[in-house]
Every structure is written in C-alpha cells, then in structure tokens.
C-alpha atoms as a PDB file:
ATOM      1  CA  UNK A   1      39.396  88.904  52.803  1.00  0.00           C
ATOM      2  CA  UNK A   2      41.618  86.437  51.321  1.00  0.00           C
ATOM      3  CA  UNK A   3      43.270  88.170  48.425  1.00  0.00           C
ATOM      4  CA  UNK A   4      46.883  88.168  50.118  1.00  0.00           C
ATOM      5  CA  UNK A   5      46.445  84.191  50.049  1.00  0.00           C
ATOM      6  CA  UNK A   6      45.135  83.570  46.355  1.00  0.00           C
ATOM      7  CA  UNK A   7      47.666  86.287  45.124  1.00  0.00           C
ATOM      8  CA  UNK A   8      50.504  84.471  46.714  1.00  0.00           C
ATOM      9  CA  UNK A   9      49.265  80.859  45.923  1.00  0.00           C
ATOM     10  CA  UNK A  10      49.190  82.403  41.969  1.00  0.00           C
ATOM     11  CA  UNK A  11      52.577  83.762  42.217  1.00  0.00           C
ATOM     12  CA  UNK A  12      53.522  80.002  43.631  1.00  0.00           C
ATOM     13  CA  UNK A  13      51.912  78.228  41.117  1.00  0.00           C
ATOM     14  CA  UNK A  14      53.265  80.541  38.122  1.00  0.00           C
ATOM     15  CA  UNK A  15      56.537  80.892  39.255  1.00  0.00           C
ATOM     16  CA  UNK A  16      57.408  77.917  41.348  1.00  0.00           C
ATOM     17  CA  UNK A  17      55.947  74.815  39.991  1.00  0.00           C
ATOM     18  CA  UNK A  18      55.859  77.042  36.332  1.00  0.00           C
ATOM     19  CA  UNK A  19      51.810  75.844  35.565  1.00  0.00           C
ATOM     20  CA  UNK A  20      49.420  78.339  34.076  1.00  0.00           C
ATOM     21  CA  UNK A  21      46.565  78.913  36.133  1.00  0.00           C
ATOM     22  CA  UNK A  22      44.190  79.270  33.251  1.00  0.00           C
ATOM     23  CA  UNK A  23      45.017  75.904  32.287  1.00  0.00           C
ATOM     24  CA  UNK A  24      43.417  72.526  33.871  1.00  0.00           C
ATOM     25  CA  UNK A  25      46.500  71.381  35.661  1.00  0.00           C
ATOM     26  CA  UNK A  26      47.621  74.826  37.274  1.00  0.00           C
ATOM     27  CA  UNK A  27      44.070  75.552  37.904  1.00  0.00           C
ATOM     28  CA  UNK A  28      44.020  72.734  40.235  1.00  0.00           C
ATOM     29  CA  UNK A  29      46.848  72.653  41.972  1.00  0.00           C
ATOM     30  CA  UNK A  30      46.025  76.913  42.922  1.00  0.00           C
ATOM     31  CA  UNK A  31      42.227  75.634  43.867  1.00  0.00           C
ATOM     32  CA  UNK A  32      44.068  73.032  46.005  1.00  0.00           C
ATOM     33  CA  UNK A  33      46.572  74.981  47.534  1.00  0.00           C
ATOM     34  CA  UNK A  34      44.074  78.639  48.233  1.00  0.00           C
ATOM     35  CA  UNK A  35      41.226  76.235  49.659  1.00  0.00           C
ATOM     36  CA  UNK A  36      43.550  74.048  51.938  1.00  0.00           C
ATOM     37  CA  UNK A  37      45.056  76.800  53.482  1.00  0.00           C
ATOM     38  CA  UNK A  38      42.179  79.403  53.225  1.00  0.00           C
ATOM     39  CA  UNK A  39      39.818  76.497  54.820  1.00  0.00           C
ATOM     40  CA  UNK A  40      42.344  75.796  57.650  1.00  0.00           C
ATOM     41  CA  UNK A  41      42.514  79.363  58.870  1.00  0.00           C
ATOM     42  CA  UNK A  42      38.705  79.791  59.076  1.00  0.00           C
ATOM     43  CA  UNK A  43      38.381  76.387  60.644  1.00  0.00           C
ATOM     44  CA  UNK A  44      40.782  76.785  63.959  1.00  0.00           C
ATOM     45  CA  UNK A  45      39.246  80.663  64.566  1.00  0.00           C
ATOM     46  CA  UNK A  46      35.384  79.328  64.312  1.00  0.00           C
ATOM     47  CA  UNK A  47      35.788  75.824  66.061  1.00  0.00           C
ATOM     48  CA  UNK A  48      37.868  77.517  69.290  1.00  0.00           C
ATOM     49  CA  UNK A  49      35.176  80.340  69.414  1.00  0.00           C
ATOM     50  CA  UNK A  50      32.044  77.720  69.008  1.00  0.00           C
ATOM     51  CA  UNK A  51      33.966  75.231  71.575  1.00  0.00           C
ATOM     52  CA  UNK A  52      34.755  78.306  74.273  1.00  0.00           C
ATOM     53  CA  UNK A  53      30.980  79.000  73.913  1.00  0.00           C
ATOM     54  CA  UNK A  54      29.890  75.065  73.471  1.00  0.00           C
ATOM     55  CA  UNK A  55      31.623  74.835  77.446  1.00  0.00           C
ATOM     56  CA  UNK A  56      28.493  76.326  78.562  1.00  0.00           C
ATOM     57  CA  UNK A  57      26.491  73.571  76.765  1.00  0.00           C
ATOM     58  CA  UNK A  58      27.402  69.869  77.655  1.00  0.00           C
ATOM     59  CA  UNK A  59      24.916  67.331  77.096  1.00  0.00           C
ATOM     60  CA  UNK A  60      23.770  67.052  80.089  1.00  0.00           C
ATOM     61  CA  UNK A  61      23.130  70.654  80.279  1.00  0.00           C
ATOM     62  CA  UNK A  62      21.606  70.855  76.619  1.00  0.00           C
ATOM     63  CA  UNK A  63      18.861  68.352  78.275  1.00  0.00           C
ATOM     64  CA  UNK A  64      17.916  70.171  80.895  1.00  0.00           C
ATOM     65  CA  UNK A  65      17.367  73.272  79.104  1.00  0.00           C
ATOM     66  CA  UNK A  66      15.331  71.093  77.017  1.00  0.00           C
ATOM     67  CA  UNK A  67      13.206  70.157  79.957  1.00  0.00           C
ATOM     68  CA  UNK A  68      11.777  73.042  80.446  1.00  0.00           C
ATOM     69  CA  UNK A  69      10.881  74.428  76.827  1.00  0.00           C
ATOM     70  CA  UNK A  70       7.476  72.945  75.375  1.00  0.00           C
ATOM     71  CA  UNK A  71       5.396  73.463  72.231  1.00  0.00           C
ATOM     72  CA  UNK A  72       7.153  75.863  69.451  1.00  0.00           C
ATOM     73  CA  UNK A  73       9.688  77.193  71.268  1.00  0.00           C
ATOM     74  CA  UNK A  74      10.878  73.924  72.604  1.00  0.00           C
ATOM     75  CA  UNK A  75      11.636  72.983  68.733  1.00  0.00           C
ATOM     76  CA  UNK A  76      13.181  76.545  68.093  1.00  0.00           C
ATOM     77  CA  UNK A  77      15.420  75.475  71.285  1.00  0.00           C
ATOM     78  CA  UNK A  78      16.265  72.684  70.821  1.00  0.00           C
ATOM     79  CA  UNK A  79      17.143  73.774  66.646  1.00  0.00           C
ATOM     80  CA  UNK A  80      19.617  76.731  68.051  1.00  0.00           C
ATOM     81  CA  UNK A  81      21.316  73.968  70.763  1.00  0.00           C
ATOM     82  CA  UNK A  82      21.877  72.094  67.808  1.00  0.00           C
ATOM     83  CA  UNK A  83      24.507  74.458  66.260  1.00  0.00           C
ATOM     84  CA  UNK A  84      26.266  75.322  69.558  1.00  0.00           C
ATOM     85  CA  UNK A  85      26.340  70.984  70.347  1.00  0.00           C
ATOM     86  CA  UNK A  86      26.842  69.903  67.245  1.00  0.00           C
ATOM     87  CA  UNK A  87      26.851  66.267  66.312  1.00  0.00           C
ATOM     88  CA  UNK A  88      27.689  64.106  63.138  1.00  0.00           C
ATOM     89  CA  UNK A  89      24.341  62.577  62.530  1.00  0.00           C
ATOM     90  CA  UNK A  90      25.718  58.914  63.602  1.00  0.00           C
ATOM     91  CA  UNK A  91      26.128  60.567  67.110  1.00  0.00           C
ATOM     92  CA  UNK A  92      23.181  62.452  67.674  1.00  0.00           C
ATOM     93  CA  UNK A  93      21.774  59.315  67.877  1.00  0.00           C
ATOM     94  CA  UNK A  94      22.774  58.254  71.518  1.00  0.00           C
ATOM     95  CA  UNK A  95      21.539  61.665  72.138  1.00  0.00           C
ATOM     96  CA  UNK A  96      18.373  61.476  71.169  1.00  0.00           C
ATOM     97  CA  UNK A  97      18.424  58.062  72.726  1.00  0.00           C
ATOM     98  CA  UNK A  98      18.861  60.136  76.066  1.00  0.00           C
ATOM     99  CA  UNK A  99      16.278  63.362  74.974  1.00  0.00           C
ATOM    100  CA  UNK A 100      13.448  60.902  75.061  1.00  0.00           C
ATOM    101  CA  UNK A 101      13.586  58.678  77.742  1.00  0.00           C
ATOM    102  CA  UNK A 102      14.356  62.075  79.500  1.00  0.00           C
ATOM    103  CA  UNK A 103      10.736  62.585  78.360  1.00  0.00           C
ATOM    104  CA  UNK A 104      11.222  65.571  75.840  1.00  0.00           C
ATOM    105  CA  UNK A 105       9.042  65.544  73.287  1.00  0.00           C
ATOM    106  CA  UNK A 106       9.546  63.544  70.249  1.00  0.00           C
ATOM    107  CA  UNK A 107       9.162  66.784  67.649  1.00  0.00           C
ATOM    108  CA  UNK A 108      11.669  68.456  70.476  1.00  0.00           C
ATOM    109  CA  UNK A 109      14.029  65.625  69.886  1.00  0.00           C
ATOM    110  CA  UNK A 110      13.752  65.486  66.255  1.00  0.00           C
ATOM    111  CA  UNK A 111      14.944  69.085  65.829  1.00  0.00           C
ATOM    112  CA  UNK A 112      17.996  68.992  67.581  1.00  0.00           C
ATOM    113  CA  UNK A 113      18.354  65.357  65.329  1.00  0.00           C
ATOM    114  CA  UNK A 114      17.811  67.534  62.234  1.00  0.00           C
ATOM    115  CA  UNK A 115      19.585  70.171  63.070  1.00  0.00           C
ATOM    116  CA  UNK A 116      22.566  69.445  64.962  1.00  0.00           C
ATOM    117  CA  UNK A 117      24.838  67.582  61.636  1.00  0.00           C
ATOM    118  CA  UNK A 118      23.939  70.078  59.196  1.00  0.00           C
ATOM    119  CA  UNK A 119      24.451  73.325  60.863  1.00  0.00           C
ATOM    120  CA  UNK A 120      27.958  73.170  63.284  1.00  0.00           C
ATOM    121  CA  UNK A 121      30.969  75.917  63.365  1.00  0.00           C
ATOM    122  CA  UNK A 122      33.262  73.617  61.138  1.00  0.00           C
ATOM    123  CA  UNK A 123      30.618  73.795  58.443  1.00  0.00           C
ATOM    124  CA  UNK A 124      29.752  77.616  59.093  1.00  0.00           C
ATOM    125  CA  UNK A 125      33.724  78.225  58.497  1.00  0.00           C
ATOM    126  CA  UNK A 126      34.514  76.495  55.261  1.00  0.00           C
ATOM    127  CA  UNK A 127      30.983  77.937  54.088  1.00  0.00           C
ATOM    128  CA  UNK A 128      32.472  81.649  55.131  1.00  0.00           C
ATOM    129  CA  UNK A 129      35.836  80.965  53.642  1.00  0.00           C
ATOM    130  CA  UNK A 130      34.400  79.144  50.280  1.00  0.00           C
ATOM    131  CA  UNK A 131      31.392  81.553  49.721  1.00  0.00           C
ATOM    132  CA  UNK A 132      31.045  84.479  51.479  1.00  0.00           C
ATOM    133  CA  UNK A 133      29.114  85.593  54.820  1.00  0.00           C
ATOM    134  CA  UNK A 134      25.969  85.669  52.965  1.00  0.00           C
ATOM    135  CA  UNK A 135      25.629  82.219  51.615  1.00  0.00           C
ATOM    136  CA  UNK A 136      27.077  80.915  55.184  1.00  0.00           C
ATOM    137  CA  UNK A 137      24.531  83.058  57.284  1.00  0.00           C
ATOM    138  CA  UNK A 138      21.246  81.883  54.952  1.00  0.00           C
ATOM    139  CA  UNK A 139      22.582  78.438  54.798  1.00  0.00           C
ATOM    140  CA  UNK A 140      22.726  78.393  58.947  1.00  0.00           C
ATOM    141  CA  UNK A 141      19.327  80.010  58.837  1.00  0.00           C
ATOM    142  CA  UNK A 142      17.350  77.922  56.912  1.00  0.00           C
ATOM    143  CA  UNK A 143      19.444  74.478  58.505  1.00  0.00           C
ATOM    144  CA  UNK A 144      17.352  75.913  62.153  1.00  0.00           C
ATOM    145  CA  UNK A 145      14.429  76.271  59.678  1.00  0.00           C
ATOM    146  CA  UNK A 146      14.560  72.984  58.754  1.00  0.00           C
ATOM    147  CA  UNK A 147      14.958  71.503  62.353  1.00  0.00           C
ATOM    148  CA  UNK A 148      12.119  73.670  63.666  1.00  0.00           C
ATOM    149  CA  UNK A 149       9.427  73.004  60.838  1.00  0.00           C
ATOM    150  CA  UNK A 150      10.281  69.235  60.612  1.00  0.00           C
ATOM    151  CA  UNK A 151      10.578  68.692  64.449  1.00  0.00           C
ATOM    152  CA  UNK A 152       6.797  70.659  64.895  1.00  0.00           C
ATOM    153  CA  UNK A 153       5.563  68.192  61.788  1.00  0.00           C
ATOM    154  CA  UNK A 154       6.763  65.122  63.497  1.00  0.00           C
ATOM    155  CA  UNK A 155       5.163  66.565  66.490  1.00  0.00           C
ATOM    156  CA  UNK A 156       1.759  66.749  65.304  1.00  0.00           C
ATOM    157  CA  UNK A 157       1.626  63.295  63.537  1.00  0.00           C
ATOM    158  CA  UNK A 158       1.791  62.216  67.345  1.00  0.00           C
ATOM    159  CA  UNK A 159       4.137  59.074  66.637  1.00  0.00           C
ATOM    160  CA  UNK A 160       5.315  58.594  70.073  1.00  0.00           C
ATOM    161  CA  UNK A 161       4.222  55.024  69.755  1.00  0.00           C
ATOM    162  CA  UNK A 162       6.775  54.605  67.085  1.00  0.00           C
ATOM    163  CA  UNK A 163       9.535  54.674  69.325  1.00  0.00           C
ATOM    164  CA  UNK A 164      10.530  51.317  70.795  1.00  0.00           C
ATOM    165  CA  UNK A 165       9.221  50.692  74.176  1.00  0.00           C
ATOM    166  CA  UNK A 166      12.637  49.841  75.767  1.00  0.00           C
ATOM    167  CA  UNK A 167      13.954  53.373  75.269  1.00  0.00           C
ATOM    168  CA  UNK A 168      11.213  54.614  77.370  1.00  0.00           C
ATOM    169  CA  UNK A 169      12.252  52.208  79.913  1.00  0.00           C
ATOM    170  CA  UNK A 170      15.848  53.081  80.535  1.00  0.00           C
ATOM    171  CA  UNK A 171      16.992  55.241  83.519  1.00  0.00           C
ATOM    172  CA  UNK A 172      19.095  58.043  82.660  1.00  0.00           C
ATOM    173  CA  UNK A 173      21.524  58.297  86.031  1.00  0.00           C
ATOM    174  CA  UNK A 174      21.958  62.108  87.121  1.00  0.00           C
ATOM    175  CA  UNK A 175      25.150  63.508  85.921  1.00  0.00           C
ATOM    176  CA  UNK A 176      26.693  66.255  87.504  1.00  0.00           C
ATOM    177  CA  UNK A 177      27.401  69.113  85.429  1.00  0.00           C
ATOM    178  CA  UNK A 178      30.997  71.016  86.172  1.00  0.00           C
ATOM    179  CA  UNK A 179      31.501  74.564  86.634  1.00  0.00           C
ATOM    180  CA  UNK A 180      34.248  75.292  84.342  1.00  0.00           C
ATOM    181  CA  UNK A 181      36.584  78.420  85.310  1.00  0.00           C
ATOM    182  CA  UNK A 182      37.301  80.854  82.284  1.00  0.00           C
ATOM    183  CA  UNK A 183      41.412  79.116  81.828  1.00  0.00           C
ATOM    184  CA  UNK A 184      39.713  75.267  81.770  1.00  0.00           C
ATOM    185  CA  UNK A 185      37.339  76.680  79.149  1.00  0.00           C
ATOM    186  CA  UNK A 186      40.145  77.997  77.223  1.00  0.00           C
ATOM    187  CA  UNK A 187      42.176  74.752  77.539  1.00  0.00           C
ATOM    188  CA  UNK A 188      38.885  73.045  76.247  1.00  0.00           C
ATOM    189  CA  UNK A 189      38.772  75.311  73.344  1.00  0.00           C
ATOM    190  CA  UNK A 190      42.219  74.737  72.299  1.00  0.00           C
ATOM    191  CA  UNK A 191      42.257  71.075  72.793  1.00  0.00           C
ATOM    192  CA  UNK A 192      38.715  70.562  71.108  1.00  0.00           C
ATOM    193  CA  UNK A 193      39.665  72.419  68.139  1.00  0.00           C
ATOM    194  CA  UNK A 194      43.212  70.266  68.151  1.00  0.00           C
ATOM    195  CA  UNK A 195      41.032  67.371  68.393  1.00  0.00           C
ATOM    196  CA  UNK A 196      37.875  68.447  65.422  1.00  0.00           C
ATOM    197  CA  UNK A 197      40.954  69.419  62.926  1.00  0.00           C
ATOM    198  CA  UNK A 198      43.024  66.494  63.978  1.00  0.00           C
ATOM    199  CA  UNK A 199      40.447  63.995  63.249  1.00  0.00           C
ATOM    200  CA  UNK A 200      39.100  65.699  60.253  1.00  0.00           C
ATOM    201  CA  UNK A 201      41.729  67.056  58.385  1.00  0.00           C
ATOM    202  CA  UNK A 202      42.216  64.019  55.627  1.00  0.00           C
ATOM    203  CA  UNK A 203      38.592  64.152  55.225  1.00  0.00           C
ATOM    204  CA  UNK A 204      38.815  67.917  54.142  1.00  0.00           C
ATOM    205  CA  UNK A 205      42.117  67.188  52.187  1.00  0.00           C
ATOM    206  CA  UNK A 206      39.840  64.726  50.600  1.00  0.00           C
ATOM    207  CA  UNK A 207      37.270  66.948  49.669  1.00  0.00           C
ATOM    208  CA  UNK A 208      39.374  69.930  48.006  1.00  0.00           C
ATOM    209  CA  UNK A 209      41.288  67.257  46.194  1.00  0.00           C
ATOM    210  CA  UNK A 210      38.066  66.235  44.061  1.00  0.00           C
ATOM    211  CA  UNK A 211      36.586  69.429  44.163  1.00  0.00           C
ATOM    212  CA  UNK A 212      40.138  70.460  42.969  1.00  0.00           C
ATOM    213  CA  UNK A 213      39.061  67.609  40.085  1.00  0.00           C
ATOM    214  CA  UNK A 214      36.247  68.980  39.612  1.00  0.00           C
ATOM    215  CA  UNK A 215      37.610  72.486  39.335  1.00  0.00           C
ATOM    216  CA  UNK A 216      40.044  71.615  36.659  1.00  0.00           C
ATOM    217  CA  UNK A 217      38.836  69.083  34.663  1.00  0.00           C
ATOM    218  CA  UNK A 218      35.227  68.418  34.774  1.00  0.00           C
ATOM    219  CA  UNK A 219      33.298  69.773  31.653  1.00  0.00           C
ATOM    220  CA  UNK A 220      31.658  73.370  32.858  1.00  0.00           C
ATOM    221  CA  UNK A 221      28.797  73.495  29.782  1.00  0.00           C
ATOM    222  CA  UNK A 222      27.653  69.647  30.949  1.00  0.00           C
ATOM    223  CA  UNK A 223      26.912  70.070  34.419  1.00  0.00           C
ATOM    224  CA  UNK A 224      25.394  73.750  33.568  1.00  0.00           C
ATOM    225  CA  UNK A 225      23.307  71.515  31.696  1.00  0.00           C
ATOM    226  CA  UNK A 226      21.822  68.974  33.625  1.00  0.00           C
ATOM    227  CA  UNK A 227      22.453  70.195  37.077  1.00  0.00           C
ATOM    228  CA  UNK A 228      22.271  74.158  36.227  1.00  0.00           C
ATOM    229  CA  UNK A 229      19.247  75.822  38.141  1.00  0.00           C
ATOM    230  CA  UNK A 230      17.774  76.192  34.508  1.00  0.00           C
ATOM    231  CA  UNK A 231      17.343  72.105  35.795  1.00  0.00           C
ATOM    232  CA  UNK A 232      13.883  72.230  37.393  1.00  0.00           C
ATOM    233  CA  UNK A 233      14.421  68.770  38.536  1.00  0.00           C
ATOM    234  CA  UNK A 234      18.381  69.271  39.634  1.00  0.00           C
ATOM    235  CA  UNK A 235      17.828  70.087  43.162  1.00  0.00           C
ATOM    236  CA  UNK A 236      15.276  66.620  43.885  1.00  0.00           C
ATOM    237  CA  UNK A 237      17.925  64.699  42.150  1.00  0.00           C
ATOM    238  CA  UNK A 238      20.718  65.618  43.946  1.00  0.00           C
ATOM    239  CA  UNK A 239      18.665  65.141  47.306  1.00  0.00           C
ATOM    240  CA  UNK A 240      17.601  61.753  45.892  1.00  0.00           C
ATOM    241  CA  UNK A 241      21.367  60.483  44.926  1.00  0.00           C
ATOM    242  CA  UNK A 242      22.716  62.398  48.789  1.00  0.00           C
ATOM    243  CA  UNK A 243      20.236  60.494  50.837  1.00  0.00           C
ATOM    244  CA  UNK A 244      22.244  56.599  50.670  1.00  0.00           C
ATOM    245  CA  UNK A 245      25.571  58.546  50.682  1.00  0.00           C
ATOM    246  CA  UNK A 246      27.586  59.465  54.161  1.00  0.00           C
ATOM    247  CA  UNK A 247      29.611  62.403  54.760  1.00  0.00           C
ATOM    248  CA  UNK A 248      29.698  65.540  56.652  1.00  0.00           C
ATOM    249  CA  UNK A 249      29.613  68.961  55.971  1.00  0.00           C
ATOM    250  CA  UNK A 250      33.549  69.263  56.121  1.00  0.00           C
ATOM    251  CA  UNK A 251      34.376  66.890  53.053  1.00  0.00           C
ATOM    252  CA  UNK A 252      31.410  68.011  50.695  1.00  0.00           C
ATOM    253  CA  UNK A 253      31.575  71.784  50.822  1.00  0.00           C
ATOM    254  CA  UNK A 254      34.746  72.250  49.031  1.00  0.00           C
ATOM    255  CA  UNK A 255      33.230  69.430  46.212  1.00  0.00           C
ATOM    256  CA  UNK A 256      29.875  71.672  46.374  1.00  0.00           C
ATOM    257  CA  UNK A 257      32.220  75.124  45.783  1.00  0.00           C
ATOM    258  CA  UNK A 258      33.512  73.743  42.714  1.00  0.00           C
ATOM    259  CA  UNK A 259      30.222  71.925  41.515  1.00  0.00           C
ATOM    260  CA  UNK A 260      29.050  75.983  41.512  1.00  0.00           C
ATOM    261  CA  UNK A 261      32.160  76.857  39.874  1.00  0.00           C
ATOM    262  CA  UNK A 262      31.421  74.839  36.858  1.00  0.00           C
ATOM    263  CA  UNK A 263      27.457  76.328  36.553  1.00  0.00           C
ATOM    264  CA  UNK A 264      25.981  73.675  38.865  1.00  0.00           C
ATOM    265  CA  UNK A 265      23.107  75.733  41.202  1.00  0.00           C
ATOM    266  CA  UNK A 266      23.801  76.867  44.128  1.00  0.00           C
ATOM    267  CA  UNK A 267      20.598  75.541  45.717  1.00  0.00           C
ATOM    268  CA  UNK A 268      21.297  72.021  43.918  1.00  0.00           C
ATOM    269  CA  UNK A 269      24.670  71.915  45.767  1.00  0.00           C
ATOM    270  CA  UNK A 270      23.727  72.972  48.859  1.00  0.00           C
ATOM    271  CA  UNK A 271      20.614  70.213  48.938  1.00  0.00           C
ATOM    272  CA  UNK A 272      23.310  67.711  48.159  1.00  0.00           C
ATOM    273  CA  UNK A 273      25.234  68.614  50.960  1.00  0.00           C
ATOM    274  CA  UNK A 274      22.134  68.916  53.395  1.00  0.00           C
ATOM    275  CA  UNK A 275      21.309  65.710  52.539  1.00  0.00           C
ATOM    276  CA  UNK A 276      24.509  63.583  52.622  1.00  0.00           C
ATOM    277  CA  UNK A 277      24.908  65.011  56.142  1.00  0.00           C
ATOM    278  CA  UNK A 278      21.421  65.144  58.126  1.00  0.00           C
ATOM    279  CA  UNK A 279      20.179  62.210  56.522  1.00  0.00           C
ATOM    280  CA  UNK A 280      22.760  59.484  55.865  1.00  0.00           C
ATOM    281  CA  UNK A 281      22.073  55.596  55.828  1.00  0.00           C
ATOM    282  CA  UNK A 282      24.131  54.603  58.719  1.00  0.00           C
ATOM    283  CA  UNK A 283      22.048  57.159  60.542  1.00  0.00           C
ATOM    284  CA  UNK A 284      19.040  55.257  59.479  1.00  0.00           C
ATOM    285  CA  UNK A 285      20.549  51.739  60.576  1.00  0.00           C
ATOM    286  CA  UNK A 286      21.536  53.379  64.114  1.00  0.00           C
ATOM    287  CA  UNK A 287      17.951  55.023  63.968  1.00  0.00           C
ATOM    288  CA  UNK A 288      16.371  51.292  63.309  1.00  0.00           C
ATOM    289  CA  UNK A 289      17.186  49.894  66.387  1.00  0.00           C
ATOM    290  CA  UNK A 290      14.972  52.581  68.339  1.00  0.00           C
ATOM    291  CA  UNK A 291      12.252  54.229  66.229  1.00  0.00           C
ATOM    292  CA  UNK A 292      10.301  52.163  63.616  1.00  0.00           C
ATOM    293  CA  UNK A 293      10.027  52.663  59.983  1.00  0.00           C
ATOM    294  CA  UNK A 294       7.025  54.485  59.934  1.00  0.00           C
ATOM    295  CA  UNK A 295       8.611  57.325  61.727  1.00  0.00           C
ATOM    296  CA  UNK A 296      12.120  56.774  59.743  1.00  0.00           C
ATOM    297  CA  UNK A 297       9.992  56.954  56.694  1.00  0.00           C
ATOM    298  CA  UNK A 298       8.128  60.689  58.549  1.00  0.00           C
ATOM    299  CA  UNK A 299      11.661  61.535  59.285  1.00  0.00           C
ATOM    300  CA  UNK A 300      13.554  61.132  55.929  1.00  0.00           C
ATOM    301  CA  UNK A 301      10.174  62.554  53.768  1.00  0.00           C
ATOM    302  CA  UNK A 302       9.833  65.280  56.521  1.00  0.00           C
ATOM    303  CA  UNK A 303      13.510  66.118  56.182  1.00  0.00           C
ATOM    304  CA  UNK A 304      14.192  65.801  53.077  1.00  0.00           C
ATOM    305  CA  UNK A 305      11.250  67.585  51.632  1.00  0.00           C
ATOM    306  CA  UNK A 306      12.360  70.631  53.803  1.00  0.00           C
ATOM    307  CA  UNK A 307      15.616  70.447  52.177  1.00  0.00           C
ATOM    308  CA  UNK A 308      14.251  70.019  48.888  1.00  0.00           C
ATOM    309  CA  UNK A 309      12.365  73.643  49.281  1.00  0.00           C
ATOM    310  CA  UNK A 310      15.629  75.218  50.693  1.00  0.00           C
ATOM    311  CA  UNK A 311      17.468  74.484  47.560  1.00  0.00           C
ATOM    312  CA  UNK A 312      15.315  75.535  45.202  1.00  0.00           C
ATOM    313  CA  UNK A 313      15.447  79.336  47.545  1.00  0.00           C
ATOM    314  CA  UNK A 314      18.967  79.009  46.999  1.00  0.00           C
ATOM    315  CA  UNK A 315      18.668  78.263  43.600  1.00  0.00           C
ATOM    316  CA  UNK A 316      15.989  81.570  43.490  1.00  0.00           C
ATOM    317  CA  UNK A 317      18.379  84.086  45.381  1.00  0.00           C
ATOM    318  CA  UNK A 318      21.475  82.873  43.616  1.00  0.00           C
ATOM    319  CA  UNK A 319      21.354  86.239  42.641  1.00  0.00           C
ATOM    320  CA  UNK A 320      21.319  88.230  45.578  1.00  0.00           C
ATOM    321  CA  UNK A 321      24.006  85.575  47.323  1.00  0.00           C
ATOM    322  CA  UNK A 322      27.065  85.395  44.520  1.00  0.00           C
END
C-alpha cells in the first residue's frame, strides 16, 4: 500500500541527507521519516470515519443501550461500544463511575473498562499502517475477547459489594441526547480528529523516535534471545514489566513494530502494549477511590491473564500473520 512512501523516503535519505539505509544512522532516520508520515495518513482517514460513526454513540447514549442488554450479550455489548467510544483507561473511569450507579451490571461495566483503551480507531490505524490488516483485525478481535471473557468472570465472582457504597448512591441527572444532522456530524468528525491528532501527535513522534532507536541501534541477536518467542517466559514478562507503566496504544505501537523488527515476538509485543494501556497504575489509583482491592486485584489478574493467553496466540500464528 505504501511503497510510493518508503521508495521516496529511500531516495530522500540516499540522496538528500547522503546516509545509507543499510547502515544504523540512515536506517533510522528512513524508519523515522516512512512511519511518521505513513502513521499520519492512516490516523486522520480511521479517526474521522470512527468519529462520523462514534456521533451515533455519546455517552449518554452508550448507557442506555447498556440498559437494556443483560447476561452474555450485555458483556459482548458493552465490549463492541468500547471500540466505537473509546477511552484512555484514566477516563473510562468516570464512565464506569456512571455505568454502575446507572445499575448495569458490574461484569457489563468491566468490559467496556477492559475494552474501551486497548481497542480504539487510532490504535486500529497505526496497527494497519505498521503491520498489515491481519495483525490489526486479530489484535481488535481478541482486545473484544478480552473485554467479554474478563467482564463475564468478574460477573460470576458476584463482587458487587466491592464497589464503594457512595457510587451506588449518586443520582445520575437525565441528559438529553441531540439529534445530530448529517453536516454537524461531519463538522464533529473533522474537528474530533483535529482534536485526537492535535493532542497526540508528540506522543506518537515520541514513540517512532525510540522505536526509530530501537530500529537502528539496538542489538537484533539479544532481544531474539531473551524476548524471541523461542522465550517461553517472554510474553509474562513483558506483561509483568507493562502493568506499572502508562501509555496508550498510540506511543507504544511504533516501539512494539521495531521490538518485532529486531526478532522480539510478536505476541510478546503486543502483550506489552495490551498491558501498558488497559491496565496502567494511574488507572488503578483512579480505580481505588471506588472499587476495593479485592476487585482491583480480580480486575488486574482477570485482565492480565487474558492478555497473557493472547500473546502467546500471537506468538503461535506469527506465522500465518507476517
């Protein structure tokens, strides 16, 4: 799709700055250059498309769909709104603040919590642009996989007493929700995705930089080594070391592209990633002040064990996905 752009950036590299790209430096500065603009692209097409749809979904909307979905398919509902309303997981927390004092079920609530900062259209474009359709369409699928299986386990431990009893208390005031004609949900396409790449862009250019690092410099037979997927303890590791860390999506993909370009698993970098975003520890100080830490503790094990199993697929259809 993009062989126009990494011809081009080769011919600028070898002929304007005058760097090899087989060598560290040039190799770089083309990995810099092809991802930053490649990334871009991808970016402003998916986030107007998912915010023209995502006018259909506010949240007060989301939680009234949400109302009337129980058992299974209220986690499988409540996993798909979470792509199409898609949260950092800092944020999702006033949401779910609002999901269960609306009185939707706790495993409901937990799925759109798990699902809604891993899977969003930012991430499903640099995915697409850094990997392929195949790697972004499993990735998406098993992120809703995640959200279902972990919101139905919470469910069934029955922790509802683990929430803090003011939450139940509040009253959520009615909010009206706005019919939006098809021009105003244009406008809030194009000023949403002016706003996501506005706000995001340094973190990105942040990203590609080290994974730019990475690309050129880091040794390729080390990290084959210790986090290759001949590692059968690679993918808990990197879990283990993502849980403390923040980020989103946006800033680790391009360091998780080049981690793979080195001989680092595929399913070890996408666990990373899965886990610095859906399970962060500001989340869990935000998360302290209205759930306990028995159901933190579900929530994190729950989570992160689910994530844990998707890298290791990864890791086992590496072959089928590169």
């Amino acid at each position: 799709m993009f062989n126009w752009l990494d011809n081009l950036v080769t011919y600028l590299v070898e002929n304007v700055f005058h760097l090899s790209v087989a060598d560290g430096i040039g190799s770089s500065v083309h990995f810099f250059i092809y991802d930053t603009i490649k990334i871009i692209i991808l970016l402003a097409i998916m986030i107007f498309t998912i915010s023209y749809i995502r006018s259909f979904f506010p949240p007060e909307r989301t939680k009234k769909i949400l109302e009337r979905f129980g058992g299974i398919t209220g986690n499988i509902m409540a996993s798909l709104l979470g792509i199409v309303t898609p949260f950092c997981s800092c944020s999702s927390v006033p949401i779910f603040i609002g999901f269960v004092e609306a009185g939707i079920p706790l495993g409901v609530t937990f799925s759109f919590l798990i699902t809604s900062p891993i899977v969003n259209e930012a991430a499903f474009a640099i995915l697409l642009a850094s990997f392929g359709w195949k790697i972004a369409l499993v990735y998406v699928v098993t992120g809703v996989v995640v959200g279902v299986a972990g919101g139905i386990l919470i469910g069934a431990f029955k922790m509802e007493d683990q929430v803090e009893a003011y939450v139940y208390e509040i009253q959520s005031r009615e909010s009206k929700i706005e019919n939006m004609t098809t021009a105003q949900r244009l406008e809030f396409a194009k000023q949403n995705t002016k706003d996501i790449v506005g706000r995001i862009w340094i973190y990105l250019l942040i990203g590609i930089g080290i994974g730019a690092l990475i690309h050129g410099w880091a040794p390729a037979e080390l990290l084959a080594k210790y986090a290759g997927p001949q590692n059968p303890f690679a993918v808990i590791v990197a879990v283990v070391f993502g849980i403390p860390l923040y980020s989103n999506a946006l800033g680790t993909i391009p360091i998780a592209e080049a981690l793979i370009l080195k001989g680092v698993g595929i399913g070890t970098a996408m666990a990373f990633m899965m886990a610095t975003t859906a399970l962060s520890l500001p989340e869990m100080i935000l998360l302290k002040k209205v759930i306990k830490p028995k159901l933190i503790g579900a929530f994190v094990a729950i989570t992160g064990a689910g994530i844990i199993a998707v890298g290791y697929l990864f890791n086992g259809l590496a072959h089928l996905l590169i």
